[in-house]
C-alpha atoms as a PDB file:
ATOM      1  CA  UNK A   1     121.242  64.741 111.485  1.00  0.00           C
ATOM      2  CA  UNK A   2     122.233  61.471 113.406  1.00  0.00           C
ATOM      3  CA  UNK A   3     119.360  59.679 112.734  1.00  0.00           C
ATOM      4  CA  UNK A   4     119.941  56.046 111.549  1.00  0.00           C
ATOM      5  CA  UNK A   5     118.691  54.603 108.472  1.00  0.00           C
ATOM      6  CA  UNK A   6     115.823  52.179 110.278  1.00  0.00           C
ATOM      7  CA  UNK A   7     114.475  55.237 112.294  1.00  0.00           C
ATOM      8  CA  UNK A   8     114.418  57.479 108.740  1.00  0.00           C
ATOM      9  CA  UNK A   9     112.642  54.872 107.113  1.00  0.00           C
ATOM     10  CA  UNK A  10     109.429  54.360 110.463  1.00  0.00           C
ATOM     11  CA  UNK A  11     109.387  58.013 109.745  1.00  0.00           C
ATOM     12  CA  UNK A  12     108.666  58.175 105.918  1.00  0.00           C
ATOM     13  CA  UNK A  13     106.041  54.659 106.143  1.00  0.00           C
ATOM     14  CA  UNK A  14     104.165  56.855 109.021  1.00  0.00           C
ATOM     15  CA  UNK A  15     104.288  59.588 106.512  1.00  0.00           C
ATOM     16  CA  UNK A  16     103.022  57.399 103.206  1.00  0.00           C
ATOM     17  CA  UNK A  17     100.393  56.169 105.513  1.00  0.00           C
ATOM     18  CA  UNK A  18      98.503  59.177 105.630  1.00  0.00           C
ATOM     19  CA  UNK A  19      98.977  60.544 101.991  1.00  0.00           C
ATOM     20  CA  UNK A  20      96.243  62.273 100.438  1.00  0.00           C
ATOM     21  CA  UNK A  21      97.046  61.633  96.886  1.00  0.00           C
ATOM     22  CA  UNK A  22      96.923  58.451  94.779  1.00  0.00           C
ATOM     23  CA  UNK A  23     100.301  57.485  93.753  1.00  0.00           C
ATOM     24  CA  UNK A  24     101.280  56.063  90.479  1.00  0.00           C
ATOM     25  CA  UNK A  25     103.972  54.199  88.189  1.00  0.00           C
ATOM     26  CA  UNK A  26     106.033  57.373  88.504  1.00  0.00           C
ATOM     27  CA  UNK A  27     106.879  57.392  92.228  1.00  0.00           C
ATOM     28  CA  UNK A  28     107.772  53.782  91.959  1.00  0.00           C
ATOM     29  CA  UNK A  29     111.552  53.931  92.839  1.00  0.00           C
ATOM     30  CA  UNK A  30     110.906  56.782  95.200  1.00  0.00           C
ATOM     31  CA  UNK A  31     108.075  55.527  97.228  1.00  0.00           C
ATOM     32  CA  UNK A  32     109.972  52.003  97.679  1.00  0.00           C
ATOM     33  CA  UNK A  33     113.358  53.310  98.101  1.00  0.00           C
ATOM     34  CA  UNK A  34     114.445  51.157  94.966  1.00  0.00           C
ATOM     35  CA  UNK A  35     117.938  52.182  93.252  1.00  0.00           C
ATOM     36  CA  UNK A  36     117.326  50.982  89.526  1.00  0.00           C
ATOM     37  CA  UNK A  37     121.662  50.757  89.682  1.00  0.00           C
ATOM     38  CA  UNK A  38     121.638  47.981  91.696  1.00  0.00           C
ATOM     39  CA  UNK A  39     121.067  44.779  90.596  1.00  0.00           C
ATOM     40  CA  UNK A  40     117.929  42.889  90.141  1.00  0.00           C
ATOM     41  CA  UNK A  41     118.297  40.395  93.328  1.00  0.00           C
ATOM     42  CA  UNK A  42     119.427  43.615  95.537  1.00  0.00           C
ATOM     43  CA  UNK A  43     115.791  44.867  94.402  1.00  0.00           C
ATOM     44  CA  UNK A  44     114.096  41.953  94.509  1.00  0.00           C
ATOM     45  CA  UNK A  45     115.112  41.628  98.003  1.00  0.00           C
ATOM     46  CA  UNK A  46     114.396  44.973  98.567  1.00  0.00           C
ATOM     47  CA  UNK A  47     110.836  44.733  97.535  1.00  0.00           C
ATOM     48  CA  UNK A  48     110.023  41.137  99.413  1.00  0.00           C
ATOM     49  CA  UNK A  49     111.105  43.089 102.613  1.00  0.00           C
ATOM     50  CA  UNK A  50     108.980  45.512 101.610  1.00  0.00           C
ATOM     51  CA  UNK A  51     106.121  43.247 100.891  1.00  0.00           C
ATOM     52  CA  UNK A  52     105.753  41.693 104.123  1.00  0.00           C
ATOM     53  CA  UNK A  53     106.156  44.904 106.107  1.00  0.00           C
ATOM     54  CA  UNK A  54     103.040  46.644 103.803  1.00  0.00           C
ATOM     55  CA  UNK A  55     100.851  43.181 104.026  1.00  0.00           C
ATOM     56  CA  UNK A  56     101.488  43.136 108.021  1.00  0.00           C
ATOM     57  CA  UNK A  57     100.499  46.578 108.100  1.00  0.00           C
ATOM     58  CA  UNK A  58      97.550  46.417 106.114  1.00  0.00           C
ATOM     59  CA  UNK A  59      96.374  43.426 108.127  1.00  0.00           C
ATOM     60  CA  UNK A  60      97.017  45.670 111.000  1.00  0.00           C
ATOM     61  CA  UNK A  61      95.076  49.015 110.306  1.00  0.00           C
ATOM     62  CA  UNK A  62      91.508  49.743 110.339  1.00  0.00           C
ATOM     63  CA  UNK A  63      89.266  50.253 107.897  1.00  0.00           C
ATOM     64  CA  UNK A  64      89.773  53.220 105.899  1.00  0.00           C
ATOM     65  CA  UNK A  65      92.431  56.051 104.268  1.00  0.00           C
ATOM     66  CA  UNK A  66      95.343  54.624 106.133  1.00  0.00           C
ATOM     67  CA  UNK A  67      94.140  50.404 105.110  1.00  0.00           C
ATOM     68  CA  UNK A  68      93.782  52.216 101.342  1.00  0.00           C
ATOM     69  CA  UNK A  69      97.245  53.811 101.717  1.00  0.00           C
ATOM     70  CA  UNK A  70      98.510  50.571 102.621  1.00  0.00           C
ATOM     71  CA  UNK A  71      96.817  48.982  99.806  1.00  0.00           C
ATOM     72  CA  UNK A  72      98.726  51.308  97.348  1.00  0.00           C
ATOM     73  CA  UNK A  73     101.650  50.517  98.517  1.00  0.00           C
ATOM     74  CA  UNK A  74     101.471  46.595  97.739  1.00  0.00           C
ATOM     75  CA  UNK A  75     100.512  47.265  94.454  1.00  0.00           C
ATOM     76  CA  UNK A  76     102.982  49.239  93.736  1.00  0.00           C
ATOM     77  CA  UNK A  77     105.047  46.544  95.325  1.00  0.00           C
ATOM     78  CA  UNK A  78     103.628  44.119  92.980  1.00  0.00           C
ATOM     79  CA  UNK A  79     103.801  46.270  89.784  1.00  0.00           C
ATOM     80  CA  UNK A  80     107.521  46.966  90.733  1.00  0.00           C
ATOM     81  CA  UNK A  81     107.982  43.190  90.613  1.00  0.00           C
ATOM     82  CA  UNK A  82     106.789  42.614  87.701  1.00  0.00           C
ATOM     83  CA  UNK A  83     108.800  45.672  86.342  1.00  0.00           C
ATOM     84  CA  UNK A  84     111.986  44.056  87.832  1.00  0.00           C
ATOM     85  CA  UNK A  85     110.774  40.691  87.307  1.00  0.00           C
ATOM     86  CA  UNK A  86     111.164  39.094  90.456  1.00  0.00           C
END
């Protein structure tokens, strides 16, 4: 479709953003873009760059579905740590 990676990935955080539904332990890996092949310090890596983006966003947003959204996503963040020990 010629749309680069970085672009692709603006598009599906504006998209999580404004999900209506709670998400859980199962969308883990999806939600972060996590590949459970690679190893532990590509993920852990992964998820610290994810971490800051969520927390600036979060800081960022106001009150409300979007700041809750947010919210989800670092604790998923942080369960995924733990899961991956990192």
């Amino acid at each position: 479709l010629g749309i680069d990676s970085k672009e692709l990935e603006k598009i599906r955080d504006k998209q999580i953003v404004k999900l209506q539904t709670k998400a859980d332990d199962g969308m883990l890996e999806n939600l972060l873009d996590l590949d459970p092949s690679k190893g532990t310090i590509v993920i852990c890596e992964k998820l610290k760059n994810e971490f800051i983006k969520w927390n600036s966003r979060l800081n960022s947003l106001p009150e409300g579905e979007e700041k809750d959204n947010a919210q989800q996503m670092l604790d998923l963040i942080g369960k995924a740590r733990k899961k991956y020990d990192c």
